[in-house]
C-alpha atoms as a PDB file:
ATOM      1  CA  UNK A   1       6.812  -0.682  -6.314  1.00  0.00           C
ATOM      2  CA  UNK A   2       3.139  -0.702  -6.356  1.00  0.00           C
ATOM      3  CA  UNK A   3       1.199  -0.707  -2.640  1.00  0.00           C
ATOM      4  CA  UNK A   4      -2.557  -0.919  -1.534  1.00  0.00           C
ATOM      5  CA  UNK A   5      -2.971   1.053   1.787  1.00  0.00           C
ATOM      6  CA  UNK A   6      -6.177   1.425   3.917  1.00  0.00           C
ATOM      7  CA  UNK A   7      -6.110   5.250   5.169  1.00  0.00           C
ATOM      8  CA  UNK A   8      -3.980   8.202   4.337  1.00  0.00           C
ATOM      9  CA  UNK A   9      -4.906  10.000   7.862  1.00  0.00           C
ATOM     10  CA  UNK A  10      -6.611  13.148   8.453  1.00  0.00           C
ATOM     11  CA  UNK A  11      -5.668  16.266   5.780  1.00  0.00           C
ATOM     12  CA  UNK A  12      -4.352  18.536   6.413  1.00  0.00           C
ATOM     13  CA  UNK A  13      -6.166  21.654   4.238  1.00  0.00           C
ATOM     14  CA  UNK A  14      -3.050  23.687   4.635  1.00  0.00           C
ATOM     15  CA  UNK A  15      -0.890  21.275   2.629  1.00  0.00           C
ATOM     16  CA  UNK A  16      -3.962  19.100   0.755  1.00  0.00           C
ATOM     17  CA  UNK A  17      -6.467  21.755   0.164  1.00  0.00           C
ATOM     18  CA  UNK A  18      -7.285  23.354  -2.951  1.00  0.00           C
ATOM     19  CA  UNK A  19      -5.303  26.829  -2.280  1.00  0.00           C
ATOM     20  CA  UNK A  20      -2.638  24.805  -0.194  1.00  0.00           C
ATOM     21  CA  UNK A  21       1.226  24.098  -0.544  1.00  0.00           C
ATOM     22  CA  UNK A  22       0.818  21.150  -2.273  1.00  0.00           C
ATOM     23  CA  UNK A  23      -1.483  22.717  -4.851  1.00  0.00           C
ATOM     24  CA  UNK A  24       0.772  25.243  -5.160  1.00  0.00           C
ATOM     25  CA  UNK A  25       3.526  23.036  -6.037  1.00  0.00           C
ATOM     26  CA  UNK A  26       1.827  21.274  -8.458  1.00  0.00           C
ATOM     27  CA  UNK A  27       1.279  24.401 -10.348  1.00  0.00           C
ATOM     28  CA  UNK A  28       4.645  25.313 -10.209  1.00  0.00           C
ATOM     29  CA  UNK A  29       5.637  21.921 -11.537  1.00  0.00           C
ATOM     30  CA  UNK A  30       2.715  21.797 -14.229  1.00  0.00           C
ATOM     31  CA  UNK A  31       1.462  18.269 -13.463  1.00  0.00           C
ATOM     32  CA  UNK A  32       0.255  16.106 -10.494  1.00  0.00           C
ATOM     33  CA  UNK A  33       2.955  13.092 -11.727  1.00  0.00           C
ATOM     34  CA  UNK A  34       6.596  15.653 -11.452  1.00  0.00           C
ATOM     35  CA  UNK A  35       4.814  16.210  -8.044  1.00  0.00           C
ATOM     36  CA  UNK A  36       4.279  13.123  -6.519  1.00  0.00           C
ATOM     37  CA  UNK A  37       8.155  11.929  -7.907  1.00  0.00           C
ATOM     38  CA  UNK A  38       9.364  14.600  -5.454  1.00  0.00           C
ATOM     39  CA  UNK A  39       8.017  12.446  -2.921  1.00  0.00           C
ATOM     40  CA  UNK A  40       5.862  15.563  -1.217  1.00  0.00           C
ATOM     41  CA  UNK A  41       4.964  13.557   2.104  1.00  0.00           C
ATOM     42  CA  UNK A  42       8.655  12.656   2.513  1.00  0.00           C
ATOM     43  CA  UNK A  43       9.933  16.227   2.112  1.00  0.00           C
ATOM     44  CA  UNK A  44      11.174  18.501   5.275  1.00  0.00           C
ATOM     45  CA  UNK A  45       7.796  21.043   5.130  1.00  0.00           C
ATOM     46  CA  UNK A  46       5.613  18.150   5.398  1.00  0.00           C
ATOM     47  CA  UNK A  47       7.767  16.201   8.416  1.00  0.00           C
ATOM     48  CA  UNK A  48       7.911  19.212  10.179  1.00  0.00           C
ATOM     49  CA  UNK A  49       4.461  19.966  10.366  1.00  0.00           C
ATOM     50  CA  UNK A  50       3.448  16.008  11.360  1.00  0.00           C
ATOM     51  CA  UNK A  51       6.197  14.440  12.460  1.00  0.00           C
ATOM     52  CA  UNK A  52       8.154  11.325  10.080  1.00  0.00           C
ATOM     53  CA  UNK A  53       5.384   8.928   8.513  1.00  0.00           C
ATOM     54  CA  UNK A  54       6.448   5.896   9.884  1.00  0.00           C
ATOM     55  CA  UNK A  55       4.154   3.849   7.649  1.00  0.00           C
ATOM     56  CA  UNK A  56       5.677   5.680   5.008  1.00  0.00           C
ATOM     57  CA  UNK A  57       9.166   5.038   6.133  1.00  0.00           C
ATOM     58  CA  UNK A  58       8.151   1.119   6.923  1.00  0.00           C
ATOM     59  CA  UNK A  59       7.049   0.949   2.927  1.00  0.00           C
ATOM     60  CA  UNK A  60      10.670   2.316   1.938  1.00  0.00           C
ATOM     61  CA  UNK A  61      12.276  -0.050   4.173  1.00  0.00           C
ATOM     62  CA  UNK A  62       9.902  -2.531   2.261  1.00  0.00           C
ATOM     63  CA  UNK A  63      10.618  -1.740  -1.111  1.00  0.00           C
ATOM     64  CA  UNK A  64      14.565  -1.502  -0.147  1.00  0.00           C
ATOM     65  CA  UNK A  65      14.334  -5.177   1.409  1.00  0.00           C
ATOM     66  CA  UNK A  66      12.024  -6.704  -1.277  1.00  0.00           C
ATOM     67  CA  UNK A  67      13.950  -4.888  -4.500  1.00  0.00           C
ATOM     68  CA  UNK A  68      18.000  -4.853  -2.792  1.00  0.00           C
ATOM     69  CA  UNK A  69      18.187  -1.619  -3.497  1.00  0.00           C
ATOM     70  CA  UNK A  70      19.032   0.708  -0.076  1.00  0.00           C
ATOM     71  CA  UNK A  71      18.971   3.768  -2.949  1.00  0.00           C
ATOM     72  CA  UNK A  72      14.865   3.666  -3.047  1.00  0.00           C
ATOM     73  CA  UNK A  73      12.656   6.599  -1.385  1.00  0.00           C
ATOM     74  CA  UNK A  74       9.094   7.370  -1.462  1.00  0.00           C
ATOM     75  CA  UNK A  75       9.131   8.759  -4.191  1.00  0.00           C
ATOM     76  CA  UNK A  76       9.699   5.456  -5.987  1.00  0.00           C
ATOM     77  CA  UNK A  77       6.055   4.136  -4.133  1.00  0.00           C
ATOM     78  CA  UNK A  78       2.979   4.272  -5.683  1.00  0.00           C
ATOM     79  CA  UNK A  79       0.714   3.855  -2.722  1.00  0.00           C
ATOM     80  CA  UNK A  80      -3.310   3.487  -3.072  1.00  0.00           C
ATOM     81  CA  UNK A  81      -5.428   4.486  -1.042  1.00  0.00           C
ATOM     82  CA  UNK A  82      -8.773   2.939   0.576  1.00  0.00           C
ATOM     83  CA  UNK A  83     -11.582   4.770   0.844  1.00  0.00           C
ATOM     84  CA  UNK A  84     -12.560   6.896   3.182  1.00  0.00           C
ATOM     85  CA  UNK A  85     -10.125   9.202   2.145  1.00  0.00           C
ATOM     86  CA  UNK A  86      -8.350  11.045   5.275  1.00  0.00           C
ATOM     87  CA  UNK A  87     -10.342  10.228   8.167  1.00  0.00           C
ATOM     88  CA  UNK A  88      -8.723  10.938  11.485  1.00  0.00           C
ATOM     89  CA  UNK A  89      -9.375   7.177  12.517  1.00  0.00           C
ATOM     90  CA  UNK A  90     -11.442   4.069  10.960  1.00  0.00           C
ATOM     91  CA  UNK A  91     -14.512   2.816  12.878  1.00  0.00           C
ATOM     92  CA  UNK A  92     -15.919   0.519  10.706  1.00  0.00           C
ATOM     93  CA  UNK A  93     -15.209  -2.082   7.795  1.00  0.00           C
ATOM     94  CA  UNK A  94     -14.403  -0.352   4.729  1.00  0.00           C
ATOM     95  CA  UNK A  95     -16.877  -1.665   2.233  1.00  0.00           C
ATOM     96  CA  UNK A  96     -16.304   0.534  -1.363  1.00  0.00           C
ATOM     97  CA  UNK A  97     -18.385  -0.390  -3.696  1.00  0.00           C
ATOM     98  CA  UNK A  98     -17.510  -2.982  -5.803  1.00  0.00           C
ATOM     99  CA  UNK A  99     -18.041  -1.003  -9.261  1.00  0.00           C
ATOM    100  CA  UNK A 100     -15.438   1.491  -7.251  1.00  0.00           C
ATOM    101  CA  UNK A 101     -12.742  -0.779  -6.669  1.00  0.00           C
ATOM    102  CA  UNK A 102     -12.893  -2.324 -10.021  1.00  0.00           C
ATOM    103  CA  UNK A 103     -13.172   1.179 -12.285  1.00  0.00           C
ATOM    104  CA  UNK A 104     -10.601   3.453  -9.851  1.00  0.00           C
ATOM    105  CA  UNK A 105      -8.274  -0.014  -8.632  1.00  0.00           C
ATOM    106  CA  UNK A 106      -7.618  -3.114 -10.569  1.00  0.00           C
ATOM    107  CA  UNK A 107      -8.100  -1.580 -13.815  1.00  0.00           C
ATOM    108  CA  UNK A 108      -5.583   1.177 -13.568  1.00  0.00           C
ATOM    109  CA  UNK A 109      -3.688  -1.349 -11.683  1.00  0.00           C
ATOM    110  CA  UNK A 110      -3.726  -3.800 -14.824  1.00  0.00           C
ATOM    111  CA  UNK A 111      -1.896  -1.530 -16.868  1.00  0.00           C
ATOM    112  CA  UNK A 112       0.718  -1.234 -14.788  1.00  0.00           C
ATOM    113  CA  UNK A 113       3.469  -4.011 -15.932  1.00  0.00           C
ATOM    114  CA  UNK A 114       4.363  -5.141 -12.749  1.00  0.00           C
ATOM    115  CA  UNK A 115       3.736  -8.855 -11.598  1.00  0.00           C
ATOM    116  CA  UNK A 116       3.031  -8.221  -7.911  1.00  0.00           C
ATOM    117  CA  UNK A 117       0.858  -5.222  -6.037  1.00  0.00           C
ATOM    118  CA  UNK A 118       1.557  -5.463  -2.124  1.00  0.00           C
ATOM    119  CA  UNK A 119      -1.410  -4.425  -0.061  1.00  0.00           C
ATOM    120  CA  UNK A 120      -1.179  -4.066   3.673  1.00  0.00           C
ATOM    121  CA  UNK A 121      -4.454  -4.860   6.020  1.00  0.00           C
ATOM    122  CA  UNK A 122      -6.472  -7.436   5.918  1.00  0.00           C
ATOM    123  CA  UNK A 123      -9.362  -5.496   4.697  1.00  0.00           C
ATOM    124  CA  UNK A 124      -7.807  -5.785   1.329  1.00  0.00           C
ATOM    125  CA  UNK A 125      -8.547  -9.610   1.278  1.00  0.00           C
ATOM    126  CA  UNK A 126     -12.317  -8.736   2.049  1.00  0.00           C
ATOM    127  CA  UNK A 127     -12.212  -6.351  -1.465  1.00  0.00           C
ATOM    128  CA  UNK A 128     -10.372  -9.101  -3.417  1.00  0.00           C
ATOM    129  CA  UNK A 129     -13.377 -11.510  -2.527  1.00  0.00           C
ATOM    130  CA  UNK A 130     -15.719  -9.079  -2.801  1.00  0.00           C
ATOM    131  CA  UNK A 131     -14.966  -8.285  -6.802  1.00  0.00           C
ATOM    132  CA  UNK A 132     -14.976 -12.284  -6.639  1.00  0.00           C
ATOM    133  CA  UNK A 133     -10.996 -12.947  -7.140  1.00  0.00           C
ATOM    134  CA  UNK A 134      -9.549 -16.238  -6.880  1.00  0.00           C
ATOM    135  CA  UNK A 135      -7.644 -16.657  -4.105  1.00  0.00           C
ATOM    136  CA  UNK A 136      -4.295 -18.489  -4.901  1.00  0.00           C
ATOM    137  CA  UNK A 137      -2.815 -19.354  -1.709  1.00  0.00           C
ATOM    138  CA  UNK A 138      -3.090 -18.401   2.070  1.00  0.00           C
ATOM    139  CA  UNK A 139      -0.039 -19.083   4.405  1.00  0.00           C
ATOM    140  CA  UNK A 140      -0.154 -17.600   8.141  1.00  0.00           C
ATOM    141  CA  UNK A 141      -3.356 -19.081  10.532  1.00  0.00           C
ATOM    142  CA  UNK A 142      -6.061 -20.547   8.568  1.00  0.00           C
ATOM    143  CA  UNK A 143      -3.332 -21.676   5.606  1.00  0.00           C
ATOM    144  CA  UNK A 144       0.329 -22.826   4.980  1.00  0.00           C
ATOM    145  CA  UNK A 145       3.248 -22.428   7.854  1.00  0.00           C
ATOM    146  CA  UNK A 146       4.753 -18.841   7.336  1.00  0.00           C
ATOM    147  CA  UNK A 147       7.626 -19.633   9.634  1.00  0.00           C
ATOM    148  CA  UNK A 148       7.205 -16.012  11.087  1.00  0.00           C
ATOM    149  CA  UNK A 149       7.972 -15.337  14.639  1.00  0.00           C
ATOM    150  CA  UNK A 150       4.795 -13.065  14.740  1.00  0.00           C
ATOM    151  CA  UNK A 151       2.043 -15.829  14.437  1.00  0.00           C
ATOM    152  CA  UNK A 152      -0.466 -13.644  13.629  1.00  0.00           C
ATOM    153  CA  UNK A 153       1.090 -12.620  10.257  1.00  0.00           C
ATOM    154  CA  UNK A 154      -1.463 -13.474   7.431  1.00  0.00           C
ATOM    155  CA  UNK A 155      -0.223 -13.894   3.618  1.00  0.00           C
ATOM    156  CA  UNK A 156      -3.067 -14.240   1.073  1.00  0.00           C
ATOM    157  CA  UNK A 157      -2.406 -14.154  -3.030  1.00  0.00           C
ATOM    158  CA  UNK A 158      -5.038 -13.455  -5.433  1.00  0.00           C
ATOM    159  CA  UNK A 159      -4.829 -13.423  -8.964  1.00  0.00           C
ATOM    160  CA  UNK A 160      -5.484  -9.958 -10.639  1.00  0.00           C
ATOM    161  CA  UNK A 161      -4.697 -11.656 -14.163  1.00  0.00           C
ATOM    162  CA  UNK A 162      -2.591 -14.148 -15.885  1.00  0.00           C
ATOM    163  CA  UNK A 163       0.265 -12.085 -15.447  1.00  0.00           C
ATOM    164  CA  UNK A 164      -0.346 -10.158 -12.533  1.00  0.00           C
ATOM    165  CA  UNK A 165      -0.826 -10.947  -7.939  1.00  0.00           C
ATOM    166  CA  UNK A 166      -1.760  -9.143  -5.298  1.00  0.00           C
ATOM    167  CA  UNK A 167       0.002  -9.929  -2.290  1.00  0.00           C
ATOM    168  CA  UNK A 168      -2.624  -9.063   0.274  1.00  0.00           C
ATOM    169  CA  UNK A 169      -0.019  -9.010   4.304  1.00  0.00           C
ATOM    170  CA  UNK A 170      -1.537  -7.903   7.673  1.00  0.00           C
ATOM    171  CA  UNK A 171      -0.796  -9.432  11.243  1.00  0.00           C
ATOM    172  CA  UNK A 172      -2.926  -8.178  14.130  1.00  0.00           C
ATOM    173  CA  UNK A 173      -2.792  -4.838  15.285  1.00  0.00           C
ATOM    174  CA  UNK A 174      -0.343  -3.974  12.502  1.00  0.00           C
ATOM    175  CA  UNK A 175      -1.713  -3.177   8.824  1.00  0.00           C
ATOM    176  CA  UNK A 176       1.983  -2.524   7.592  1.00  0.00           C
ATOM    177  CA  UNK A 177       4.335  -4.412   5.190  1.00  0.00           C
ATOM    178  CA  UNK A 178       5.980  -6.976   6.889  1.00  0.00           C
ATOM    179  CA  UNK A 179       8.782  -6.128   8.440  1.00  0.00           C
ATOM    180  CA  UNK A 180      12.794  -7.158   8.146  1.00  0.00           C
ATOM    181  CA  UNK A 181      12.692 -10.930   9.115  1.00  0.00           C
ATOM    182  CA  UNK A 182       9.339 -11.486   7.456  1.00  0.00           C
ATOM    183  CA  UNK A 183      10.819 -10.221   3.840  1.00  0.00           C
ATOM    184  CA  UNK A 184      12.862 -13.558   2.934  1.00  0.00           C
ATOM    185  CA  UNK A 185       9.870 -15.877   4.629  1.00  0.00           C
ATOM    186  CA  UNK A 186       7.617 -13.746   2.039  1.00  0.00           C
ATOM    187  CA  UNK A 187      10.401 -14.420  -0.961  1.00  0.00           C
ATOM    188  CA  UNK A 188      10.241 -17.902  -0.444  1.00  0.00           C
ATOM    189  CA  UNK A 189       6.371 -18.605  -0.153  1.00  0.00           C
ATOM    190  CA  UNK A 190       6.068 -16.432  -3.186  1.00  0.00           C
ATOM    191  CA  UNK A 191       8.958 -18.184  -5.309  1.00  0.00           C
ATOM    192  CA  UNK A 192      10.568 -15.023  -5.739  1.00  0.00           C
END
């Protein structure tokens, strides 16, 4: 499963820096790819330094719910990033440039053969109509009846091609993927 996130946190140079564990391990492995399938941030060293990522566990729940399949972990996520890139909190709109989002985003994203991307916070929906893509439908205030319980809850699609959605979910307060009793209301608007 393929998610759009807004901000991995603040690094931690000890781990992320260029002489750090993860570095190391990446070395050890020969490539940055066997790395991230050992699902790094998921692993004991990394929990017990910073606790569990509970957005990270809240996208495995996800990806269990949406796929049926309780046998997923992280390390079956591919999770972008926003800009700014590990900043302890977020102040201000993200506003990438365009050129950005289009060269380091949707393109790489268009060769990957999957027909929906999920991205969580609604500052995803201001970079979809910022590179000018067509929004498809809108359910949640301001569009069609969601049926969620949380009334805030905001689903926006937006076609990346022919082929391919994004699937742009936030509710206020909360730039996660939707949680349990949202993930059949989402199914249904998105005839999946």
């Amino acid at each position: 499963m393929v998610t759009l996130g807004l901000n991995p946190g603040q690094a931690d140079l000890s781990f992320q820096g260029r002489n750090g564990i993860f570095a190391e391990e990446i070395g050890e492995l020969g490539c940055y790819s066997a790395w991230a399938a050992t699902d790094p941030y998921g692993q004991p060293a990394w929990e017990d330094r910073h606790r569990i990522n509970r957005y990270r566990r809240e996208l495995v729940k996800f990806a269990c719910r949406w796929t049926d399949d309780d046998e997923l972990s992280g390390a079956d996520l591919l999770v972008v990033e926003m800009y700014p890139w590990h900043s302890k909190n977020v102040t201000a709109t993200m506003r990438p440039p365009a050129s950005v989002l289009d060269e380091f985003v949707w393109a790489p994203l268009a060769e990957i053969a999957v027909p929906l991307f999920f991205a969580f916070g609604a500052e995803w929906a201001l970079m979809c109509e910022q590179l000018g893509l067509r929004q498809e439908c809108r359910w949640g205030p301001g569009g069609k009846d969601l049926g969620s319980p949380v009334k805030s809850r905001t689903v926006v699609t937006y076609r990346l091609s022919a082929e391919q959605r994004i699937v742009v979910c936030w509710q206020q307060g909360y730039a996660g993927p939707p949680r349990a009793e949202d993930v059949e209301r989402l199914r249904a608007v998105l005839g999946d």
